[in-house]
N, C-alpha and C. Protein backbone atom coordinates (compact mmCIF):
# COMPACT_ATOMS: atom_id res chain seq x y z
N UNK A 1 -40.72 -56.41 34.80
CA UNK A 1 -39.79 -55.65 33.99
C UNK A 1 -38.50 -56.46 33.86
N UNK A 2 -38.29 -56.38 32.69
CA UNK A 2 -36.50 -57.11 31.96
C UNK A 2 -35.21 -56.39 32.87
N UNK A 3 -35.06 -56.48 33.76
CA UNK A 3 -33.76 -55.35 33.80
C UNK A 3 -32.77 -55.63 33.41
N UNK A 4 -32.36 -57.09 33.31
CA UNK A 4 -30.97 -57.17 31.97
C UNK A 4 -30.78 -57.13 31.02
N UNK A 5 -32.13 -56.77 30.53
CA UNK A 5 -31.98 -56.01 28.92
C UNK A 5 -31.90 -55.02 29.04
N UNK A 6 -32.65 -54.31 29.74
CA UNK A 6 -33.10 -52.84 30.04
C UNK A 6 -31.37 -52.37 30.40
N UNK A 7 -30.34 -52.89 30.98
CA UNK A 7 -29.24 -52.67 32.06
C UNK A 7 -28.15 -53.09 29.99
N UNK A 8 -28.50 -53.97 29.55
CA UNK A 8 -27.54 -54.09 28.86
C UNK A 8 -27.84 -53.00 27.70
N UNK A 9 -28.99 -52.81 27.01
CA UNK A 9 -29.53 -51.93 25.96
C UNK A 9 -28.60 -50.78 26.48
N UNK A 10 -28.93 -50.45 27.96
CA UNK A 10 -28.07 -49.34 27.80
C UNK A 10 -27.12 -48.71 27.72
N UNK A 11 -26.24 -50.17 28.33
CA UNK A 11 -24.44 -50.08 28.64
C UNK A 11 -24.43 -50.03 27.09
N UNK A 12 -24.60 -50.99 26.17
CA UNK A 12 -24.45 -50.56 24.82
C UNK A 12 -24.72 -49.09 24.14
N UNK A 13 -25.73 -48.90 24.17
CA UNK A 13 -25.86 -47.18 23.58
C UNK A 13 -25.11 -46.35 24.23
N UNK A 14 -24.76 -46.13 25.75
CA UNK A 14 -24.06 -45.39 26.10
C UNK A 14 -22.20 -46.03 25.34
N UNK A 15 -21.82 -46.80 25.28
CA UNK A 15 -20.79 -47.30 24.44
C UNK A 15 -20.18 -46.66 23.42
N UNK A 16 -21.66 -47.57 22.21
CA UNK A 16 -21.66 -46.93 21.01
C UNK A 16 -21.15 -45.07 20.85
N UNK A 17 -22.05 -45.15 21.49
CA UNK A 17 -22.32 -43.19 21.61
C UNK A 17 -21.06 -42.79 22.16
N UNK A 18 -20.29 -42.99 23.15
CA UNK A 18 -19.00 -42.52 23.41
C UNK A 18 -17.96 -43.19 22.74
N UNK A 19 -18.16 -44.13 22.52
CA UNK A 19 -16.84 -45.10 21.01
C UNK A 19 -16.61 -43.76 19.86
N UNK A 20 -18.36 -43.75 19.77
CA UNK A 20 -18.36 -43.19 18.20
C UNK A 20 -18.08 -41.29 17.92
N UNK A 21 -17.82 -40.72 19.29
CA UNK A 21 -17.53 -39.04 19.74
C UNK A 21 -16.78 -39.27 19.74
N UNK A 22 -16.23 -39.66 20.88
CA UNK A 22 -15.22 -39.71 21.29
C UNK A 22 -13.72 -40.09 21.24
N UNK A 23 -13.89 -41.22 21.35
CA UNK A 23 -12.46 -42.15 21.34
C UNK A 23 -12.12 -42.10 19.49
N UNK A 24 -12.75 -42.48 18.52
CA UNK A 24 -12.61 -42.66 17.40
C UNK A 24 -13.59 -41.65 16.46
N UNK A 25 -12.74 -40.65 16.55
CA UNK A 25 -14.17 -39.69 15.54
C UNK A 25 -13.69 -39.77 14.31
N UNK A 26 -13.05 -40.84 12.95
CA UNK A 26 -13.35 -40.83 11.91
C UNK A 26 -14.19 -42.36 12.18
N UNK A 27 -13.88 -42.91 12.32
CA UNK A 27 -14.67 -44.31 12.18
C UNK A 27 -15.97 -44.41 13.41
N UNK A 28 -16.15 -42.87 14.04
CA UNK A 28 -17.33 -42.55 14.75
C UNK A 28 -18.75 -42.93 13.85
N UNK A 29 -18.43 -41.86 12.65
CA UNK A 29 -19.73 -41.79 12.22
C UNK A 29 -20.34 -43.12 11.27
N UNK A 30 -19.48 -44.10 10.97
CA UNK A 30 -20.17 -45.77 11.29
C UNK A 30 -20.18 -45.71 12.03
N UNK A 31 -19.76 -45.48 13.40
CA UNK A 31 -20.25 -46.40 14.63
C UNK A 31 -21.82 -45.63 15.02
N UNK A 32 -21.57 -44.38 14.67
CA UNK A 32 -22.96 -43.47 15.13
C UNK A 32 -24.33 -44.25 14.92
N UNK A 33 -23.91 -44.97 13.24
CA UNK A 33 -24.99 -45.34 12.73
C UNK A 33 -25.99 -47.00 13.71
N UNK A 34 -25.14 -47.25 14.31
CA UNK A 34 -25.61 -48.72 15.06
C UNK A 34 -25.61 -47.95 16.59
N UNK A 35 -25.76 -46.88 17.10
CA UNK A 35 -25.93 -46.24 18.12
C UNK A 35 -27.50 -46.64 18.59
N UNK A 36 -28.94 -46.89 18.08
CA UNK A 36 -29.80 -46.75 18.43
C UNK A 36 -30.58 -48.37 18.00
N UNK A 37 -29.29 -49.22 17.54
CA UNK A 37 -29.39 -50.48 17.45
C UNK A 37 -30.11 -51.03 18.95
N UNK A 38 -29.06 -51.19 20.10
CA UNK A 38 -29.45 -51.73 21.93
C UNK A 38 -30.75 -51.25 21.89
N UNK A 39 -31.50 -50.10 21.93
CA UNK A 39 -32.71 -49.40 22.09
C UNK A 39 -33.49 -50.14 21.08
N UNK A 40 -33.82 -50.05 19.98
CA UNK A 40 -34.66 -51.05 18.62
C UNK A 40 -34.70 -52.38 19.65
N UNK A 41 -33.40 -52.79 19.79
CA UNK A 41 -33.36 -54.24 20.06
C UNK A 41 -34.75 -54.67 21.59
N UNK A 42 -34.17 -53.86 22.46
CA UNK A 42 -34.48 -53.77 23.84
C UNK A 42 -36.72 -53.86 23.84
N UNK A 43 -36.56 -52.44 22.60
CA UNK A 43 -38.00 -52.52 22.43
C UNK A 43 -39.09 -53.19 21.92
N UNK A 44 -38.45 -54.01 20.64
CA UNK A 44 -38.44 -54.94 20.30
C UNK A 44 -38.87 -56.11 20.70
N UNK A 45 -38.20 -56.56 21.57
CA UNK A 45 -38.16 -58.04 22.15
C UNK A 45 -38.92 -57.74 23.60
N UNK A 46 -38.68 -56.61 24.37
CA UNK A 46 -39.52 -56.47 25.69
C UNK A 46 -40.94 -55.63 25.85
N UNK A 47 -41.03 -54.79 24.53
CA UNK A 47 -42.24 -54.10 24.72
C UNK A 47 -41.81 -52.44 25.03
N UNK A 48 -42.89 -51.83 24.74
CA UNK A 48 -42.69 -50.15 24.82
C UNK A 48 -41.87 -50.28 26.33
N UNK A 49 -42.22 -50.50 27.56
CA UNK A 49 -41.83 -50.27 28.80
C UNK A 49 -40.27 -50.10 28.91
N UNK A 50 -39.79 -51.15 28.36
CA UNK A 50 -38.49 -51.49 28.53
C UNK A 50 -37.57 -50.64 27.71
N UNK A 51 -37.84 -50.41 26.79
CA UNK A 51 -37.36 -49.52 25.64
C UNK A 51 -37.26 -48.31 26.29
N UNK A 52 -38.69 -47.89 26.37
CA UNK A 52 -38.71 -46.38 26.54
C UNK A 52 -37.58 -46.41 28.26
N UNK A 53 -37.94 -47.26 29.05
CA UNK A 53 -36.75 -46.98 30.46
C UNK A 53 -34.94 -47.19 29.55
N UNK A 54 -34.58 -47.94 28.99
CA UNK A 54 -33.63 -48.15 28.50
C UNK A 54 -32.97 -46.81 27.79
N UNK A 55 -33.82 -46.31 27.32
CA UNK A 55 -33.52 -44.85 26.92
C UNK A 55 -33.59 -43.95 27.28
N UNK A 56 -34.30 -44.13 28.82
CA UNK A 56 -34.37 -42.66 29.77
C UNK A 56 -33.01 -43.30 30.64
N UNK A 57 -32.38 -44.40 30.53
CA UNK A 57 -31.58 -44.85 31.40
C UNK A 57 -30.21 -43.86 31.04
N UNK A 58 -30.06 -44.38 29.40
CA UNK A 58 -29.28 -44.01 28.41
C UNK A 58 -29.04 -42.80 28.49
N UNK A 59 -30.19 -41.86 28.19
CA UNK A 59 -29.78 -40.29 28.57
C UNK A 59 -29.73 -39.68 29.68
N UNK A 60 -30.04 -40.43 30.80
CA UNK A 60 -29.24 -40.15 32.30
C UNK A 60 -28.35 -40.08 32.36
N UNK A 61 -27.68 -41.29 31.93
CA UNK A 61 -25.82 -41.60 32.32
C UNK A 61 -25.09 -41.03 30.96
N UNK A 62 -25.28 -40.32 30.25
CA UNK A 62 -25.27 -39.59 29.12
C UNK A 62 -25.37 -38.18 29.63
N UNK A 63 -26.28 -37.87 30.23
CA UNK A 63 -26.19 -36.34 30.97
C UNK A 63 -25.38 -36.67 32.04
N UNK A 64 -24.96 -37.52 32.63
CA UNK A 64 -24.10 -37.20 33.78
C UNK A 64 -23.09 -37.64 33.10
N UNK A 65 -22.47 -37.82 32.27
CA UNK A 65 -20.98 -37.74 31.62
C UNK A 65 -20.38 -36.84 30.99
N UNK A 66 -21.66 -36.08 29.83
CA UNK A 66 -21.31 -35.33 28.79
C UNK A 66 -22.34 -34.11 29.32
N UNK A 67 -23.27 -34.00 30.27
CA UNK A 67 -23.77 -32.78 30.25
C UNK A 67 -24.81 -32.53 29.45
N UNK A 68 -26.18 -31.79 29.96
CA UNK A 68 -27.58 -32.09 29.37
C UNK A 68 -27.59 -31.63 27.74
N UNK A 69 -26.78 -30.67 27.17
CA UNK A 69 -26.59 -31.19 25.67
C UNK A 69 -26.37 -31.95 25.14
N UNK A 70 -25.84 -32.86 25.06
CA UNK A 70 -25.14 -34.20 24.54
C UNK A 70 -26.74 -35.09 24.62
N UNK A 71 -26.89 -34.97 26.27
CA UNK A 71 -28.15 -35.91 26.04
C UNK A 71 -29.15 -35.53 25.50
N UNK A 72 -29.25 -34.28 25.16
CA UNK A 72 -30.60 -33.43 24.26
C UNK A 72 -30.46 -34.30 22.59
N UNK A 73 -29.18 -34.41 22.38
CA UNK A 73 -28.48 -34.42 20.99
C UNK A 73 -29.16 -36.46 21.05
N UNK A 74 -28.79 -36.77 22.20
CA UNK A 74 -28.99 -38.36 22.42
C UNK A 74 -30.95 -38.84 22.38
N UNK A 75 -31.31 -38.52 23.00
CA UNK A 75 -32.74 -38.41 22.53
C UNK A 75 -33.50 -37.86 21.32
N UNK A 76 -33.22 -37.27 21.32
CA UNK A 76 -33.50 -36.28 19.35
C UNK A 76 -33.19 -36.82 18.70
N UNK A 77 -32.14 -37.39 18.69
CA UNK A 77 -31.45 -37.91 17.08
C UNK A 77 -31.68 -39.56 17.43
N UNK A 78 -31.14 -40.24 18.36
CA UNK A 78 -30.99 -41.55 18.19
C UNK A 78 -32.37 -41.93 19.08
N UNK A 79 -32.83 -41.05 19.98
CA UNK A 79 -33.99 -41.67 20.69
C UNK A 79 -34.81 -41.94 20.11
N UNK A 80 -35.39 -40.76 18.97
CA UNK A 80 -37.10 -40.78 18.65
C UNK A 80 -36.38 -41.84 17.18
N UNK A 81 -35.11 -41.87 16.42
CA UNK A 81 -35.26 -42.88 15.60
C UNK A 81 -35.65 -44.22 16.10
N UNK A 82 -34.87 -44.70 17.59
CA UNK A 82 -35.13 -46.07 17.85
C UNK A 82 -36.57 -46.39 18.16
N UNK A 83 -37.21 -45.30 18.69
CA UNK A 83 -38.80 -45.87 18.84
C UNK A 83 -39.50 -45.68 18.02
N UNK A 84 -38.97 -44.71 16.88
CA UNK A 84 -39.73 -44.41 15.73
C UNK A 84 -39.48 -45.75 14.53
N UNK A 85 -38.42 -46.12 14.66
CA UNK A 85 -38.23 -47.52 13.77
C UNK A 85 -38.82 -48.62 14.67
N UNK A 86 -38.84 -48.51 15.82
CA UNK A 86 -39.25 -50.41 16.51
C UNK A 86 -40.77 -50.35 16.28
């Protein structure tokens, strides 16, 4: 297993995803849109394994910041696009 992709895919999505709520919510929703970019990328280049951990990583530290809605909202929307596009 990759874990510095797996470790970076996710510091990025978790990023993106709080850049784009949070800190800057008009120029959020561009940033929203490259939110599930790290994940594509991760799956991409390492294979289902890595991807799919990169994104259970993602909505871990996503539920422990923002609380298991946020990460419901983080898998649904940006999860099943990134594995549904890679």
């Amino acid at each position: 297993m990759n874990y510095p992709s797996i470790i970076i895919a996710t510091v990025q999505t978790v990023a993106f995803y709080y850049i784009a709520g949070y800190f800057f919510p008009l120029i959020g929703q561009v940033t929203a849109l490259f939110t599930p970019v790290p994940l594509i990328v991760a799956y991409v280049r390492n294979g289902r394994v890595e991807g799919l951990t990169a994104l259970g990583a993602s909505t871990l530290i996503v539920a422990l910041l923002g609380g298991w809605q946020v990460a419901a909202i983080l898998v649904l929307s940006f999860g099943l696009m990134a594995v549904g596009t890679a």
